[in-house]
N, C-alpha and C. Protein backbone atom coordinates (compact mmCIF):
# COMPACT_ATOMS: atom_id res chain seq x y z
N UNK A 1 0.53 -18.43 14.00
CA UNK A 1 -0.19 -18.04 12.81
C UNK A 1 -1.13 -16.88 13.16
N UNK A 2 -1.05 -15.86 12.13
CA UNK A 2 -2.03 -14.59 12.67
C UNK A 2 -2.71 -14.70 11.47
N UNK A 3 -4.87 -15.37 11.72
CA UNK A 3 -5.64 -15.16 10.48
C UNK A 3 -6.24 -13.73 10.65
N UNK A 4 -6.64 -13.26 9.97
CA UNK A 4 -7.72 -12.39 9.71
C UNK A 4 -8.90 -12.79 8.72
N UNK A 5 -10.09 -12.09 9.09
CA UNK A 5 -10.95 -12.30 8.57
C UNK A 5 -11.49 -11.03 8.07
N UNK A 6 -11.79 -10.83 6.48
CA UNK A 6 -12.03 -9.42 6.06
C UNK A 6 -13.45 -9.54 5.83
N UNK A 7 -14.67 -9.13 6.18
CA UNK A 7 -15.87 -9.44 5.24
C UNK A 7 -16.30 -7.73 4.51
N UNK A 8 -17.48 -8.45 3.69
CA UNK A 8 -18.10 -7.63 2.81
C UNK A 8 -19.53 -8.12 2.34
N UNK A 9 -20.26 -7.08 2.98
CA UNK A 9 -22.00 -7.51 2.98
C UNK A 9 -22.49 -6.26 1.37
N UNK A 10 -23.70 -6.77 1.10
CA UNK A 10 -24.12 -5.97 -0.06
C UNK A 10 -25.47 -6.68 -0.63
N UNK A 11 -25.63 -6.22 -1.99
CA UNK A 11 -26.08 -6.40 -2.88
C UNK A 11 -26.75 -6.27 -3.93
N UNK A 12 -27.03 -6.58 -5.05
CA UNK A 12 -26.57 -7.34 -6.05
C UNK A 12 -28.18 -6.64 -7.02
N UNK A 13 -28.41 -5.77 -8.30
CA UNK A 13 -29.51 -5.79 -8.35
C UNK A 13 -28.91 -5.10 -9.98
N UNK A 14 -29.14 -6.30 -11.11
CA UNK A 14 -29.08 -6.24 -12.46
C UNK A 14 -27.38 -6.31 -12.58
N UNK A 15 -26.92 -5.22 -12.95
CA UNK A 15 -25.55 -5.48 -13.02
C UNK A 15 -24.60 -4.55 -11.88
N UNK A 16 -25.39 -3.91 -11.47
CA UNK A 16 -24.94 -3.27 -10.30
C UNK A 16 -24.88 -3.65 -9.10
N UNK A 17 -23.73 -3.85 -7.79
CA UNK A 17 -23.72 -3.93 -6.73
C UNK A 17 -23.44 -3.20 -5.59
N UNK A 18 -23.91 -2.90 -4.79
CA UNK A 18 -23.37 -2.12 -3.53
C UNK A 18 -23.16 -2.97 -2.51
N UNK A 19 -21.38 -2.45 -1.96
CA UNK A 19 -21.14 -3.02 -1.00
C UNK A 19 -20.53 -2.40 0.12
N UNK A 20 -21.10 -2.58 1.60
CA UNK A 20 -20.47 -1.91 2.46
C UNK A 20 -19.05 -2.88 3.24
N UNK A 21 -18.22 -2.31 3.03
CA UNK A 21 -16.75 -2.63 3.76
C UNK A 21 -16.29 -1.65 4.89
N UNK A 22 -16.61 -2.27 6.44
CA UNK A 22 -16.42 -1.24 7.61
C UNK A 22 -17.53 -0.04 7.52
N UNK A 23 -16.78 1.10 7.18
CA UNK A 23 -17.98 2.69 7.18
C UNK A 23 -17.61 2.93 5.78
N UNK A 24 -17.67 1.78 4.96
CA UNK A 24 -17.01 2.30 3.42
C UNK A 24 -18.16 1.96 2.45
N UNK A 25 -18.68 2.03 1.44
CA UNK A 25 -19.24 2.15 0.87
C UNK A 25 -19.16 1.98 -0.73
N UNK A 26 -19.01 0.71 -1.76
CA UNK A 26 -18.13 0.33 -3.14
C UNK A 26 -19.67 -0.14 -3.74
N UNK A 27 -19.24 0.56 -4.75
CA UNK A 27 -20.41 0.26 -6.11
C UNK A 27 -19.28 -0.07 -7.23
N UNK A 28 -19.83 -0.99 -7.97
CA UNK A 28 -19.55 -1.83 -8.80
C UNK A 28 -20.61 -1.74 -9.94
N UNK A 29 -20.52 -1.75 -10.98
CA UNK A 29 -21.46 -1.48 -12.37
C UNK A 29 -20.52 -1.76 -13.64
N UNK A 30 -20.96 -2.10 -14.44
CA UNK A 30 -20.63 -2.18 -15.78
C UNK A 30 -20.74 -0.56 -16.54
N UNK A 31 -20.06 -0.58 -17.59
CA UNK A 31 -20.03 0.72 -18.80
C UNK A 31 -21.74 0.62 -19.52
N UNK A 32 -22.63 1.43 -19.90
CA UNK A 32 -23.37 1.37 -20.73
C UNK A 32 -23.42 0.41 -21.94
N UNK A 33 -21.75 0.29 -22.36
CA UNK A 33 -21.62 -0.34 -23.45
C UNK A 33 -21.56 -1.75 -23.36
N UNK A 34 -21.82 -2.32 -21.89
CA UNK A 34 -21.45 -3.68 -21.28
C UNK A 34 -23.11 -4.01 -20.78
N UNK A 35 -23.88 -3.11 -20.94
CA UNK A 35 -25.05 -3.21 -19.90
C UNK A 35 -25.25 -2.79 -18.81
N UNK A 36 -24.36 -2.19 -18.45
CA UNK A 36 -25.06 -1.47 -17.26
C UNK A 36 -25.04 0.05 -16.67
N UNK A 37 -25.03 0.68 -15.58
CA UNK A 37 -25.85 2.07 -16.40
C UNK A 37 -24.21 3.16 -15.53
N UNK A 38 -23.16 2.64 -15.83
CA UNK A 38 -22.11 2.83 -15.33
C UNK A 38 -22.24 4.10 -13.92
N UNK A 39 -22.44 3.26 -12.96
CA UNK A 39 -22.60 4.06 -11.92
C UNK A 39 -21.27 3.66 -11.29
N UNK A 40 -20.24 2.87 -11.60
CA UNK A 40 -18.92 2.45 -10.55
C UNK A 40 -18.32 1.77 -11.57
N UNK A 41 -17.20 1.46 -11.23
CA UNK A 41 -16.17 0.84 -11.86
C UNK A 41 -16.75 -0.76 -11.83
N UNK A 42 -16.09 -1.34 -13.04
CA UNK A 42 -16.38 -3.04 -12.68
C UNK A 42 -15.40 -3.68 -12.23
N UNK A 43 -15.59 -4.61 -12.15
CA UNK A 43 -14.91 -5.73 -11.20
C UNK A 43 -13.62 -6.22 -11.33
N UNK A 44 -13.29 -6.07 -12.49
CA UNK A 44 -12.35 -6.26 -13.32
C UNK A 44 -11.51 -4.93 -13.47
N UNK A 45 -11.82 -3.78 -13.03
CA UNK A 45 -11.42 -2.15 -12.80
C UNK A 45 -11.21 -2.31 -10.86
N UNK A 46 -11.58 -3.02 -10.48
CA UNK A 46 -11.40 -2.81 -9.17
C UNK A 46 -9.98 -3.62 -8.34
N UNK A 47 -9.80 -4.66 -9.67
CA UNK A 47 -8.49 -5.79 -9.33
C UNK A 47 -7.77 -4.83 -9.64
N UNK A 48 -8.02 -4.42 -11.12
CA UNK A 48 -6.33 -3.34 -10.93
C UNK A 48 -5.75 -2.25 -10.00
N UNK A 49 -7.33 -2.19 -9.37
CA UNK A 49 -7.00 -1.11 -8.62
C UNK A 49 -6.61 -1.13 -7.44
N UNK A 50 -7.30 -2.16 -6.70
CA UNK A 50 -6.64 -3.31 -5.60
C UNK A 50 -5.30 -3.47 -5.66
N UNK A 51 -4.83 -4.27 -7.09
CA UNK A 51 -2.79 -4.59 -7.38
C UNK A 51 -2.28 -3.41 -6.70
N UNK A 52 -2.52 -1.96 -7.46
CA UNK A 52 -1.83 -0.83 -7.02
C UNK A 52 -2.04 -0.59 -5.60
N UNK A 53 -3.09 -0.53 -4.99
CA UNK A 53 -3.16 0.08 -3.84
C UNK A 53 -2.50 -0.95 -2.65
N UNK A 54 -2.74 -2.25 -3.38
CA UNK A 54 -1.71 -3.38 -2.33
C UNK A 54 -0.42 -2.95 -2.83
N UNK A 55 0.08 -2.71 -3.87
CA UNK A 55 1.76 -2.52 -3.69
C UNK A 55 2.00 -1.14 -2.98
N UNK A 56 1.12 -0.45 -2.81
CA UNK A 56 1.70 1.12 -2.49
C UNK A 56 1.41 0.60 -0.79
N UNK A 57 0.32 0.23 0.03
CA UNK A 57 0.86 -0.42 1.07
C UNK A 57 2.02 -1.15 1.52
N UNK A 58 2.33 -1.99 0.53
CA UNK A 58 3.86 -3.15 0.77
C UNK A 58 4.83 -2.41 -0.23
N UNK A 59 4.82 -1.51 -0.54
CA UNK A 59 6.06 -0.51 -0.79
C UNK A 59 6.31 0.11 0.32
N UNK A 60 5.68 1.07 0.76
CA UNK A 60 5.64 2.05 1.81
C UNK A 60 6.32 1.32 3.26
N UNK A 61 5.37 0.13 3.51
CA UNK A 61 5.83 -1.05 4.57
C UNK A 61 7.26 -1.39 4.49
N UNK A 62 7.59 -2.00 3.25
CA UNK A 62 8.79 -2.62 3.52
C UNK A 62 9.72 -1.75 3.03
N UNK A 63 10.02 -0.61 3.04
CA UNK A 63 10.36 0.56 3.13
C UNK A 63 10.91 0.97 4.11
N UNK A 64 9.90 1.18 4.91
CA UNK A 64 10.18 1.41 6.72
C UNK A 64 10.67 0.20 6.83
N UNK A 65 10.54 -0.59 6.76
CA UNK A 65 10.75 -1.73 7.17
C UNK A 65 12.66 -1.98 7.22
N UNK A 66 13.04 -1.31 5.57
CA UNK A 66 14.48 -1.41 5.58
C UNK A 66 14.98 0.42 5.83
N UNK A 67 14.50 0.99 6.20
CA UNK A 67 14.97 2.66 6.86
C UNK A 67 15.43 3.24 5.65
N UNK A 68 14.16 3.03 4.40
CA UNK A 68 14.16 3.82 3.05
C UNK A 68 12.69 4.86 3.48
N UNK A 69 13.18 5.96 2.64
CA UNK A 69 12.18 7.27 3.48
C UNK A 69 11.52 7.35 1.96
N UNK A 70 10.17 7.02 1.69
CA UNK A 70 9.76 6.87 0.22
C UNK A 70 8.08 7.89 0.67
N UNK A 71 7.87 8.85 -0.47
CA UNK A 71 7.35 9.59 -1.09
C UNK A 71 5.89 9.29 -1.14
N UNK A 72 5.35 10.26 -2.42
CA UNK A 72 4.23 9.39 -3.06
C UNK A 72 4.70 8.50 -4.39
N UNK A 73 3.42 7.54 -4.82
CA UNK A 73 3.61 6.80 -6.23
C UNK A 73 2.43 7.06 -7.00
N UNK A 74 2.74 7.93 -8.25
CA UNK A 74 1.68 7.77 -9.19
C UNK A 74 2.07 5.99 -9.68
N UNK A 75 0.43 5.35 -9.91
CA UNK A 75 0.55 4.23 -10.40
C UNK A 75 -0.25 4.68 -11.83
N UNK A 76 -0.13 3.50 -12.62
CA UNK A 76 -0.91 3.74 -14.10
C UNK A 76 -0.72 2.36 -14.42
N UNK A 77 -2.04 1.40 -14.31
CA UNK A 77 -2.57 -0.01 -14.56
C UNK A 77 -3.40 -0.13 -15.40
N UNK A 78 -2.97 -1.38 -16.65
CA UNK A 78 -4.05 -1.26 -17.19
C UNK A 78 -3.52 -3.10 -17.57
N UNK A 79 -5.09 -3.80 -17.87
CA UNK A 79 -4.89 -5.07 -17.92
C UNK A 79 -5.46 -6.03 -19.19
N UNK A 80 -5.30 -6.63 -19.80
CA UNK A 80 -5.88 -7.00 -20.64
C UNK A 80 -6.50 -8.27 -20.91
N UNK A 81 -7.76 -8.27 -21.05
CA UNK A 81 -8.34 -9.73 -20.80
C UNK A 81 -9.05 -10.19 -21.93
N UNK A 82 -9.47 -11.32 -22.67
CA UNK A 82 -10.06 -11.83 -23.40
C UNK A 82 -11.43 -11.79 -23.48
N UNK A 83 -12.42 -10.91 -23.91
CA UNK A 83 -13.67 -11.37 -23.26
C UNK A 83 -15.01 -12.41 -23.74
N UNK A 84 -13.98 -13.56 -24.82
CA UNK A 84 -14.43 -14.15 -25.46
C UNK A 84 -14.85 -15.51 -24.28
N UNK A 85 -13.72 -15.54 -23.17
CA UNK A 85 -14.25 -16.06 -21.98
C UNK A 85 -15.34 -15.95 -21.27
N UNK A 86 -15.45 -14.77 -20.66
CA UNK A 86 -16.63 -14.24 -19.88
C UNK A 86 -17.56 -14.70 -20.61
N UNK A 87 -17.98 -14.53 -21.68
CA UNK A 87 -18.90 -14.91 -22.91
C UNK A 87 -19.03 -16.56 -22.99
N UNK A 88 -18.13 -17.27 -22.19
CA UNK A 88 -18.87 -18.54 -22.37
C UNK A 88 -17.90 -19.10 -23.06
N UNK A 89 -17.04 -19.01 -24.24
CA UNK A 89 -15.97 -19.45 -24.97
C UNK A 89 -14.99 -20.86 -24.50
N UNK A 90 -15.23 -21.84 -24.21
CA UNK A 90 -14.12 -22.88 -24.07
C UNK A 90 -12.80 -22.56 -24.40
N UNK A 91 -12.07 -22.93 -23.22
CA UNK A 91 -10.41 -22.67 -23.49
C UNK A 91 -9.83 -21.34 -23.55
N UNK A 92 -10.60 -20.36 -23.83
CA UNK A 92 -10.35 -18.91 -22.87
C UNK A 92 -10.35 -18.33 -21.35
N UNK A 93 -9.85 -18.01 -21.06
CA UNK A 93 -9.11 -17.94 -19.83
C UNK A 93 -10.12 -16.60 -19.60
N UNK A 94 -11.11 -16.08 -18.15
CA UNK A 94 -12.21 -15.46 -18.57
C UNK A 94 -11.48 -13.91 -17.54
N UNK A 95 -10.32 -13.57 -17.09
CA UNK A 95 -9.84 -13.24 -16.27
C UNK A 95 -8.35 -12.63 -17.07
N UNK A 96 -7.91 -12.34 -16.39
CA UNK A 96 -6.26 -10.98 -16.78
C UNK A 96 -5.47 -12.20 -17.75
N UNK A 97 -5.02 -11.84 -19.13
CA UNK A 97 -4.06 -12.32 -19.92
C UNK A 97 -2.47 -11.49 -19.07
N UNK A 98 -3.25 -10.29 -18.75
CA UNK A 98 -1.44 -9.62 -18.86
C UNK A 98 -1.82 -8.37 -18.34
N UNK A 99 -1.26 -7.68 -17.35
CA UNK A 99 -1.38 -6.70 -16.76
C UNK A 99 -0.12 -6.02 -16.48
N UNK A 100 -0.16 -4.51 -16.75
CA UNK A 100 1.51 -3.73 -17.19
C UNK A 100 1.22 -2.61 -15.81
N UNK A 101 2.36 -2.71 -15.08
CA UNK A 101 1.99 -2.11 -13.82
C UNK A 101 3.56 -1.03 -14.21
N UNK A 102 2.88 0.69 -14.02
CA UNK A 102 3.83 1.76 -14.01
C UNK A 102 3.79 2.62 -12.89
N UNK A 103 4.80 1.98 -11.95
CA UNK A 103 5.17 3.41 -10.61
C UNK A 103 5.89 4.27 -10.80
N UNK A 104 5.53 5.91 -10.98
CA UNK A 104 6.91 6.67 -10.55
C UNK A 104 6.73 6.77 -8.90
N UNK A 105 7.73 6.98 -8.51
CA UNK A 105 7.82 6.90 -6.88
C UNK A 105 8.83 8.19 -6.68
N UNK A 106 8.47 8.71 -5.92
CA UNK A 106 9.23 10.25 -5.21
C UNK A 106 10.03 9.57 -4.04
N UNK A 107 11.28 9.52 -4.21
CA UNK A 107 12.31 8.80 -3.33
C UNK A 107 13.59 9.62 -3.76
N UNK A 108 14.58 9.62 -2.67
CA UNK A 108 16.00 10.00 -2.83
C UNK A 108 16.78 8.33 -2.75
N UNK A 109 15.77 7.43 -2.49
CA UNK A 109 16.16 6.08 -2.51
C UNK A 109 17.48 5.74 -3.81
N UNK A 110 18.38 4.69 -3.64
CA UNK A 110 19.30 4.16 -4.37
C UNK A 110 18.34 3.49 -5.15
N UNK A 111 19.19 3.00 -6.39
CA UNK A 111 18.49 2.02 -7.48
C UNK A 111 18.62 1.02 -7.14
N UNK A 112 19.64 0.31 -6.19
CA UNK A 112 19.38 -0.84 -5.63
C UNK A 112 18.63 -1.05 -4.49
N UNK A 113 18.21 -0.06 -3.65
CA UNK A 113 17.17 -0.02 -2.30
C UNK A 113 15.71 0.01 -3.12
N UNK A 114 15.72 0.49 -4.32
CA UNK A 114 14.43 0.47 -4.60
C UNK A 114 13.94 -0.96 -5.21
N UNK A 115 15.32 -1.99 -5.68
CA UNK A 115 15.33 -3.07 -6.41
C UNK A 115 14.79 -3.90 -5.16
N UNK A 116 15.63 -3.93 -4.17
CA UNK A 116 15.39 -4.76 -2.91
C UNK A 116 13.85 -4.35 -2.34
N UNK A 117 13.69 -3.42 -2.36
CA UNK A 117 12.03 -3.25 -1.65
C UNK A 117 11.40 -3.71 -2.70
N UNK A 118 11.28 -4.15 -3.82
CA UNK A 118 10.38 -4.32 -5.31
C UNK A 118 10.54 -6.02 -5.17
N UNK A 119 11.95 -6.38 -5.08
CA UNK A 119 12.17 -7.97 -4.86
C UNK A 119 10.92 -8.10 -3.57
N UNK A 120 10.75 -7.62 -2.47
CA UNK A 120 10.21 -8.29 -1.31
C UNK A 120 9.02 -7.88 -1.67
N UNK A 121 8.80 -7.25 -2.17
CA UNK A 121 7.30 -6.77 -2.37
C UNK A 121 6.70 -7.71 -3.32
N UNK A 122 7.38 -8.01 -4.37
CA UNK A 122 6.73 -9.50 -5.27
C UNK A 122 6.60 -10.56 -4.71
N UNK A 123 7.31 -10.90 -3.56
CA UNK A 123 7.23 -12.03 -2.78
C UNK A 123 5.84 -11.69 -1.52
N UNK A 124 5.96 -11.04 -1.18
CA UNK A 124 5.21 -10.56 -0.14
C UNK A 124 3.15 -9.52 -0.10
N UNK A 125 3.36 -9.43 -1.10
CA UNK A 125 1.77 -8.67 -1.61
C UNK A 125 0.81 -9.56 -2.00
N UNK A 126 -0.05 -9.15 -1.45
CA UNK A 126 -1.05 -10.40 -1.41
C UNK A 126 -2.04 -10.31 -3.01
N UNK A 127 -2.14 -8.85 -3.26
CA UNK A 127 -2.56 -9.11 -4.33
C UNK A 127 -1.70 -9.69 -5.47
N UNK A 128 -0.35 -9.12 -5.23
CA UNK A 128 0.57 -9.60 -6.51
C UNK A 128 0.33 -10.93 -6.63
N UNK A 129 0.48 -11.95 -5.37
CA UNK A 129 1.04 -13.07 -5.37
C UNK A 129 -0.17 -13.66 -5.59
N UNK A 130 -1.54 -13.24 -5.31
CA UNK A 130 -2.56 -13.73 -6.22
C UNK A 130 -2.62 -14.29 -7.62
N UNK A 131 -2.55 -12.91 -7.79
CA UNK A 131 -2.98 -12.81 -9.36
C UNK A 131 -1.76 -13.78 -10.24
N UNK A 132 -0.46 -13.30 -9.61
CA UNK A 132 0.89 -14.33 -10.05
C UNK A 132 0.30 -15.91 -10.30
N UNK A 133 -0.12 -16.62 -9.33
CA UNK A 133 -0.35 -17.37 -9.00
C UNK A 133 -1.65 -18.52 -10.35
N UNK A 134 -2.67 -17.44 -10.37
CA UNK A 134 -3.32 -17.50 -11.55
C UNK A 134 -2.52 -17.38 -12.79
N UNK A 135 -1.25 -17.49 -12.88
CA UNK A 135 -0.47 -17.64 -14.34
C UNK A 135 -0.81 -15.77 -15.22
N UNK A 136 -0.86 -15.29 -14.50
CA UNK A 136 -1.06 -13.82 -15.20
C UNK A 136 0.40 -13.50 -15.42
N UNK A 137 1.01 -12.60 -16.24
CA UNK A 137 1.49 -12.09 -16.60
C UNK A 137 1.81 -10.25 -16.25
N UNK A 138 3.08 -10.39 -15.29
CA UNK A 138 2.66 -8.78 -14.85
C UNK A 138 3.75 -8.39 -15.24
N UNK A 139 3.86 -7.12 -15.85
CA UNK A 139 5.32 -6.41 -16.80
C UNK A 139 5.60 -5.30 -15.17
N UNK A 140 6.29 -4.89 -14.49
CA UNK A 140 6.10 -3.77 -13.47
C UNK A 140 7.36 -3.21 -14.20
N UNK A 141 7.27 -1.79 -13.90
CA UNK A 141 8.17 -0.59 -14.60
C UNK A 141 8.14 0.29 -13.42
N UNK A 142 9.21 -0.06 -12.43
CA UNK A 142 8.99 1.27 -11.19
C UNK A 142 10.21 2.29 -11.83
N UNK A 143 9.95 3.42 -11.63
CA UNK A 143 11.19 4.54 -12.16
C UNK A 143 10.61 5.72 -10.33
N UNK A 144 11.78 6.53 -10.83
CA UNK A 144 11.78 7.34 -9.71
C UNK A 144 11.64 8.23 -10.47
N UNK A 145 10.69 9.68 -9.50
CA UNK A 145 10.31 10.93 -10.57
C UNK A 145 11.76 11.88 -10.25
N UNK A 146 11.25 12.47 -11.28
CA UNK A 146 12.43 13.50 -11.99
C UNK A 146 12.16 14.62 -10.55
């Protein structure tokens, strides 16, 4: 068994957070229109952004992995959540109803090499298999660019 351990120190002051990860540096804030004085993306902007950047790792990976020579990927995520939850609401689910994930990917790859790296990659991504897991709903649309 190989664990890792990732941490993340910070904190926390009204609706804003700063957090250092390694020599990295993530602020977190709400929109004006949420309360807070939008200095960073929120938290809920940072999962989607996480999904993509974990599949473009475990694309790229299992890629090499099967001796497919793959490009860049524009991604375009967007998720939709209830926020009658967050708010306190019983029986709303306070977290992703449904999230629509769009890759074009720059590949000379086959349509079935790209099917097979997309199969292992749903099995294998840690964010996918998260969020999966939580009963979310993910539509993915990979196409190859023109």
């Amino acid at each position: 068994m190989s664990l890792q351990t990732l941490k993340v120190n910070g904190t926390g002051e009204k609706t804003k957070s700063t957090f250092q990860v390694r020599e990295h540096q993530i602020v977190i804030d709400e929109p004006e229109d949420f309360g807070g004085a939008n200095t960073g993306p929120n938290p809920m902007e940072y999962v989607l952004a996480s999904l993509a950047g974990c599949e473009n790792v475990m694309l790229h990976m299992i890629a090499k992995e099967q001796g497919v020579e793959m490009g860049s990927v524009d991604f375009s995520v967007e998720g939709t959540l209830n926020t009658d939850g967050l708010e306190g609401m019983g029986g709303v689910r306070p977290y992703f109803q449904n999230i629509k994930v769009q890759a074009e990917i720059s590949t000379d790859a086959s349509d079935e090499q790209i099917q097979s790296i997309r199969s292992e990659l749903e099995k294998r991504c840690p964010a996918y298999t998260m969020l999966k897991a939580a009963s979310i709903e993910i539509d993915s649309e990979w196409t190859k660019s023109k």
